[in-house]
C-alpha atoms as a PDB file:
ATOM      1  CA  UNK A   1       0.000   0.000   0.000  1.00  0.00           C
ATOM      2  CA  UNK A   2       1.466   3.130  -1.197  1.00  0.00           C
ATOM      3  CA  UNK A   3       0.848   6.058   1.154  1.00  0.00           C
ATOM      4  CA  UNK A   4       1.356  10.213   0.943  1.00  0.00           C
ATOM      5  CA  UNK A   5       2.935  12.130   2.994  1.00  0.00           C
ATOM      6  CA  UNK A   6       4.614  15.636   3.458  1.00  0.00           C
ATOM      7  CA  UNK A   7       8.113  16.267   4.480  1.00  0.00           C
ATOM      8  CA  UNK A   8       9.379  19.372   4.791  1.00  0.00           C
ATOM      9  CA  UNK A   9      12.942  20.055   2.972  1.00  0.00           C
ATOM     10  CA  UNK A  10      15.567  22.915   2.990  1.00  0.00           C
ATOM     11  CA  UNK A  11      15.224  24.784  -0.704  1.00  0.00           C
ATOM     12  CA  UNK A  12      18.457  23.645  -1.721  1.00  0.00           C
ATOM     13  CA  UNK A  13      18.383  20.141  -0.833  1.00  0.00           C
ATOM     14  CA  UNK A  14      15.095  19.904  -3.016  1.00  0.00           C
ATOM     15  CA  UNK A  15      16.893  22.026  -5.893  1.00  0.00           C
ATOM     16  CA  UNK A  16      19.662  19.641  -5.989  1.00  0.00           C
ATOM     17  CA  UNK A  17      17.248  16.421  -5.371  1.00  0.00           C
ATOM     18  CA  UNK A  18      14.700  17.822  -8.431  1.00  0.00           C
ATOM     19  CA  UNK A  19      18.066  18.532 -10.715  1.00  0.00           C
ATOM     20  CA  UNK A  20      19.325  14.937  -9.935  1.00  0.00           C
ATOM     21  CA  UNK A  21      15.734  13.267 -10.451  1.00  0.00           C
ATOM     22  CA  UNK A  22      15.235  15.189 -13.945  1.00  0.00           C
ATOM     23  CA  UNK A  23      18.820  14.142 -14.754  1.00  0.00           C
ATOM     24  CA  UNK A  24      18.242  10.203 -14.463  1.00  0.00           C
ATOM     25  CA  UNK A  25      15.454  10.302 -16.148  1.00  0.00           C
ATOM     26  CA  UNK A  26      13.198   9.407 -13.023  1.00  0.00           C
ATOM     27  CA  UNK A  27      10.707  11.121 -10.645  1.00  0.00           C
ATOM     28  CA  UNK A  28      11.625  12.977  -7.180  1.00  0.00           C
ATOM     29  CA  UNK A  29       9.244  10.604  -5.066  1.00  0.00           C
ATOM     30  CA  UNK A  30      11.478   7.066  -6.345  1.00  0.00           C
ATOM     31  CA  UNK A  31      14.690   9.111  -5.802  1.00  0.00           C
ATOM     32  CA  UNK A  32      13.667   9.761  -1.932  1.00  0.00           C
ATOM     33  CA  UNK A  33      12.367   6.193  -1.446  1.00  0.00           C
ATOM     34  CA  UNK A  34      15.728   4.770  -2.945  1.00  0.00           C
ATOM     35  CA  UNK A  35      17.313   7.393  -0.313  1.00  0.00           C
ATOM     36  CA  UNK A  36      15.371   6.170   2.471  1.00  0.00           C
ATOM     37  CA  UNK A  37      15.763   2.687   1.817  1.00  0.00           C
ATOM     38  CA  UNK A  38      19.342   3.426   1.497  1.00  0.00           C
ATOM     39  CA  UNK A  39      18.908   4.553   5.302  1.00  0.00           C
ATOM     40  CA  UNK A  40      16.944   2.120   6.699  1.00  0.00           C
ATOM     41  CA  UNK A  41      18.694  -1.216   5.269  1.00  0.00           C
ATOM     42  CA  UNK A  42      20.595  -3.185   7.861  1.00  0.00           C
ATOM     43  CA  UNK A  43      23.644  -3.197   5.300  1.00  0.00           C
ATOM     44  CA  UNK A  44      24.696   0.343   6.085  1.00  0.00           C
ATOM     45  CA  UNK A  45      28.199   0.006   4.741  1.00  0.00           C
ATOM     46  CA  UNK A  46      27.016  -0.591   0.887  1.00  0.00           C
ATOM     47  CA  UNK A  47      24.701   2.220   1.153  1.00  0.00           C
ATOM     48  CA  UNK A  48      27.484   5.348   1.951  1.00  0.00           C
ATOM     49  CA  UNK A  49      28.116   6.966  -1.122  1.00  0.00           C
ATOM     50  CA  UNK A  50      31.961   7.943  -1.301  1.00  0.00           C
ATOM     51  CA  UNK A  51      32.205  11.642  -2.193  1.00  0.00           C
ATOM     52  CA  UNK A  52      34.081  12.495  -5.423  1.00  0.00           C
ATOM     53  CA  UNK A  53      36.616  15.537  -5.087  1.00  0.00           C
ATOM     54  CA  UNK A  54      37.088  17.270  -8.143  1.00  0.00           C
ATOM     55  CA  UNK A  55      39.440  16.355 -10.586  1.00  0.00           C
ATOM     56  CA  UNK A  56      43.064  17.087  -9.186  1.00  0.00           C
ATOM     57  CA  UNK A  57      46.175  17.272 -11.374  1.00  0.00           C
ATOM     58  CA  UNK A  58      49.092  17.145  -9.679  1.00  0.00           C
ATOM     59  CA  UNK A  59      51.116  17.553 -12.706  1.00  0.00           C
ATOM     60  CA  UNK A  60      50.458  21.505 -12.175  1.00  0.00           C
ATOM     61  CA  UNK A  61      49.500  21.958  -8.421  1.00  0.00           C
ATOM     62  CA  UNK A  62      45.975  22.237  -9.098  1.00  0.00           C
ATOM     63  CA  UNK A  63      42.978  21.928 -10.433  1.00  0.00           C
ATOM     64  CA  UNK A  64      42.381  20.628 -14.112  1.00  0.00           C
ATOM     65  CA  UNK A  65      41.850  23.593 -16.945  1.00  0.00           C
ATOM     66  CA  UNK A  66      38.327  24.984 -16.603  1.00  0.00           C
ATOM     67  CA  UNK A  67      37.925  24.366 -13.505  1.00  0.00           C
ATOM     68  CA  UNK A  68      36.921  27.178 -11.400  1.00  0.00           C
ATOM     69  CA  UNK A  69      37.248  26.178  -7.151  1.00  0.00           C
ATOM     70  CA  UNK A  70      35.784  29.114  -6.413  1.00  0.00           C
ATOM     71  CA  UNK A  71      32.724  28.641  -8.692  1.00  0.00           C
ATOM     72  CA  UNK A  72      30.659  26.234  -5.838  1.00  0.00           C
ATOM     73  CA  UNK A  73      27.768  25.630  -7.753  1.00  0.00           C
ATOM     74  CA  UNK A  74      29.884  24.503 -11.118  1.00  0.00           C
ATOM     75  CA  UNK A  75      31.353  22.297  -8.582  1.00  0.00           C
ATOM     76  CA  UNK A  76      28.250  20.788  -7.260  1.00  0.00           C
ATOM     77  CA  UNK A  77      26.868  20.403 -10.742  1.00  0.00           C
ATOM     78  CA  UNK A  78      30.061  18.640 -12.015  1.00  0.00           C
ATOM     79  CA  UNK A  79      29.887  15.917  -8.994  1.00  0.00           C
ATOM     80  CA  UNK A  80      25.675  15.967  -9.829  1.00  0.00           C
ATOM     81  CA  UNK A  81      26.841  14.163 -13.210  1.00  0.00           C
ATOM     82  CA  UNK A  82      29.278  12.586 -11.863  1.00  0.00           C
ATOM     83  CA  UNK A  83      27.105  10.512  -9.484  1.00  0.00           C
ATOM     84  CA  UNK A  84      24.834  10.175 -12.150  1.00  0.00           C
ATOM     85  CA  UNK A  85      27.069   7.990 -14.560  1.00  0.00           C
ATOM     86  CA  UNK A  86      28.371   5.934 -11.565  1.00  0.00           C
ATOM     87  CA  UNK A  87      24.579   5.309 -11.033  1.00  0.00           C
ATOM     88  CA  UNK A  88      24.392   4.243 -14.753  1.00  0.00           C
ATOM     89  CA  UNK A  89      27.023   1.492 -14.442  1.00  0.00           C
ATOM     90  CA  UNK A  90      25.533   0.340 -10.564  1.00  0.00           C
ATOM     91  CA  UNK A  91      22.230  -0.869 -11.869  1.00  0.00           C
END
């Protein structure tokens, strides 16, 4: 039985939850149940995510060409996508 409910979310958490949903081609309501039962499965070592870092050269000290650190939101969109195609190749 499938039942509604209302959750309340900060703005930018839903922003980033929307962008990620339209992005994999799915709706926001199966991207928070896959998030919940992420949380609530006994196996909680499969379901932490490891967090990307952007791409690092250390062949010149820094970041790779184009990439602005100070630019948070390119960053945040640039690990959005990147989650995205490891999502591709999990299923």
């Amino acid at each position: 039985m499938i039942e509604r409910t209302t959750v309340r979310l900060p703005r930018e958490l839903l922003t980033r939850a929307k962008r990620k949903a339209v992005a994999e081609h799915r709706t926001l309501t199966s991207l928070i149940e896959e998030g919940l039962r992420l949380v609530v499965s006994d196996n909680q070592k499969k379901s932490k995510a490891q967090r990307v870092l952007p791409r690092y050269s250390d062949a010149v000290g820094g970041p790779l060409p184009g990439i602005d650190i100070a630019d948070s939101a390119a960053l945040q969109e640039m690990e959005d996508l990147e989650y995205v195609e490891r999502m591709k190749h999990f299923k």
